[in-house]
Protein backbone atom coordinates (compact mmCIF):
# COMPACT_ATOMS: atom_id res chain seq x y z
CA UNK A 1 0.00 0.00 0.00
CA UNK A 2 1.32 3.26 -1.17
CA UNK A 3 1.79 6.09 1.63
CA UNK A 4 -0.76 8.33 1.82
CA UNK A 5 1.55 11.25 0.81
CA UNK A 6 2.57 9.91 -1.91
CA UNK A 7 -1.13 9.45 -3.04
CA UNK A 8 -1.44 13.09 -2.58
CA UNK A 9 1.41 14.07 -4.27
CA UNK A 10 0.35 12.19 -7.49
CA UNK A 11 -2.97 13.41 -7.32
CA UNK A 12 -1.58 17.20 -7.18
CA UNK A 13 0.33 16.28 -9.72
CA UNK A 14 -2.03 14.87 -12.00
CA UNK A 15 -4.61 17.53 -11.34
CA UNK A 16 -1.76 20.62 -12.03
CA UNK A 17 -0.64 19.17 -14.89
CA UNK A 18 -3.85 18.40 -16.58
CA UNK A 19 -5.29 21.87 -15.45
CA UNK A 20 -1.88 23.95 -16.89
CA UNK A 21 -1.64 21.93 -20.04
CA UNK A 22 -4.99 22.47 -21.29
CA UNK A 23 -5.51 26.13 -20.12
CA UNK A 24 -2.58 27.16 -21.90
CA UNK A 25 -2.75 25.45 -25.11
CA UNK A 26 -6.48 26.52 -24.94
CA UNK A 27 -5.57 30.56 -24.39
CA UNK A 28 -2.63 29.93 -26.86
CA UNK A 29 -5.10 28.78 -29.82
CA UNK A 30 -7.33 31.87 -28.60
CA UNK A 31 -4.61 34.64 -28.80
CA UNK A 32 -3.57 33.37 -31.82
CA UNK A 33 -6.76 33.51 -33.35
CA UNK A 34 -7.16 36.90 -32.40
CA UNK A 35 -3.73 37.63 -33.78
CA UNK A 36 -4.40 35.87 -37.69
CA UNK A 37 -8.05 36.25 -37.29
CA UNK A 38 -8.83 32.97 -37.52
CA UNK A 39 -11.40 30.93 -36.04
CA UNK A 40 -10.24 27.49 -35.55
CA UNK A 41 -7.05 27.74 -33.75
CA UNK A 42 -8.79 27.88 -30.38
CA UNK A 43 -10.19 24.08 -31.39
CA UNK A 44 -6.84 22.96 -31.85
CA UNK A 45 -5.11 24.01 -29.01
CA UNK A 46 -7.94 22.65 -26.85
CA UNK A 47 -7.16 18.98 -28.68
CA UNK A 48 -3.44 19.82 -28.70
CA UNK A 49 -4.09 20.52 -24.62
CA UNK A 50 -6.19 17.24 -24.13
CA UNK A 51 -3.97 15.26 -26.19
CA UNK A 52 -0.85 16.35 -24.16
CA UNK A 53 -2.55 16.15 -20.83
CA UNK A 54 -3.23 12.41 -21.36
CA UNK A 55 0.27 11.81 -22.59
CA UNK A 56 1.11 13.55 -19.17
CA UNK A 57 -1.27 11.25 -17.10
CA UNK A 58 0.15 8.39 -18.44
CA UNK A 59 3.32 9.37 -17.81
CA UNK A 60 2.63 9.79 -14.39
CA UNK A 61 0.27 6.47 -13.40
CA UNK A 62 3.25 4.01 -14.98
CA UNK A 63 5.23 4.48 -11.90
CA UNK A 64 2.28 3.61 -9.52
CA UNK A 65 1.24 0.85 -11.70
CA UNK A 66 4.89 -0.52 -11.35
CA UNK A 67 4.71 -0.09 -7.41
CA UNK A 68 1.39 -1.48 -7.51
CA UNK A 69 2.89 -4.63 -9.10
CA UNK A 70 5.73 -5.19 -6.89
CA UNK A 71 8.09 -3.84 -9.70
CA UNK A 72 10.96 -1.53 -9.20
């Protein structure tokens, strides 16, 4: 069983870096459309910010899933 710290720590982690990712890839596609006045920019940072937030969550659960295995 993991300490419980260490359950907190991943979950702040997880949370923060989902939360960053996506807000600024979704602001970037915004300013940017305001800056080429465009109107699909904002779409594609909010999939480039999904797409890089699950990258980041996966990144983050392997470790627990190889502690949670017995792995080292």
């Amino acid at each position: 069983m993991l300490p419980l710290k260490v359950i907190v720590g991943m979950s702040l982690q997880l949370g923060f870096s989902v939360a960053t990712t996506t807000i600024l890839c979704v602001f970037g596609g915004h300013w940017l459309d305001e800056k080429l006045g465009t109107n699909y920019l904002f779409w594609i940072g909010l999939a480039l910010g999904l797409i890089i937030s699950l990258y980041l969550v996966w990144k983050i659960v392997q470790p627990l899933q190889a502690i949670a295995r017995g792995e080292k």
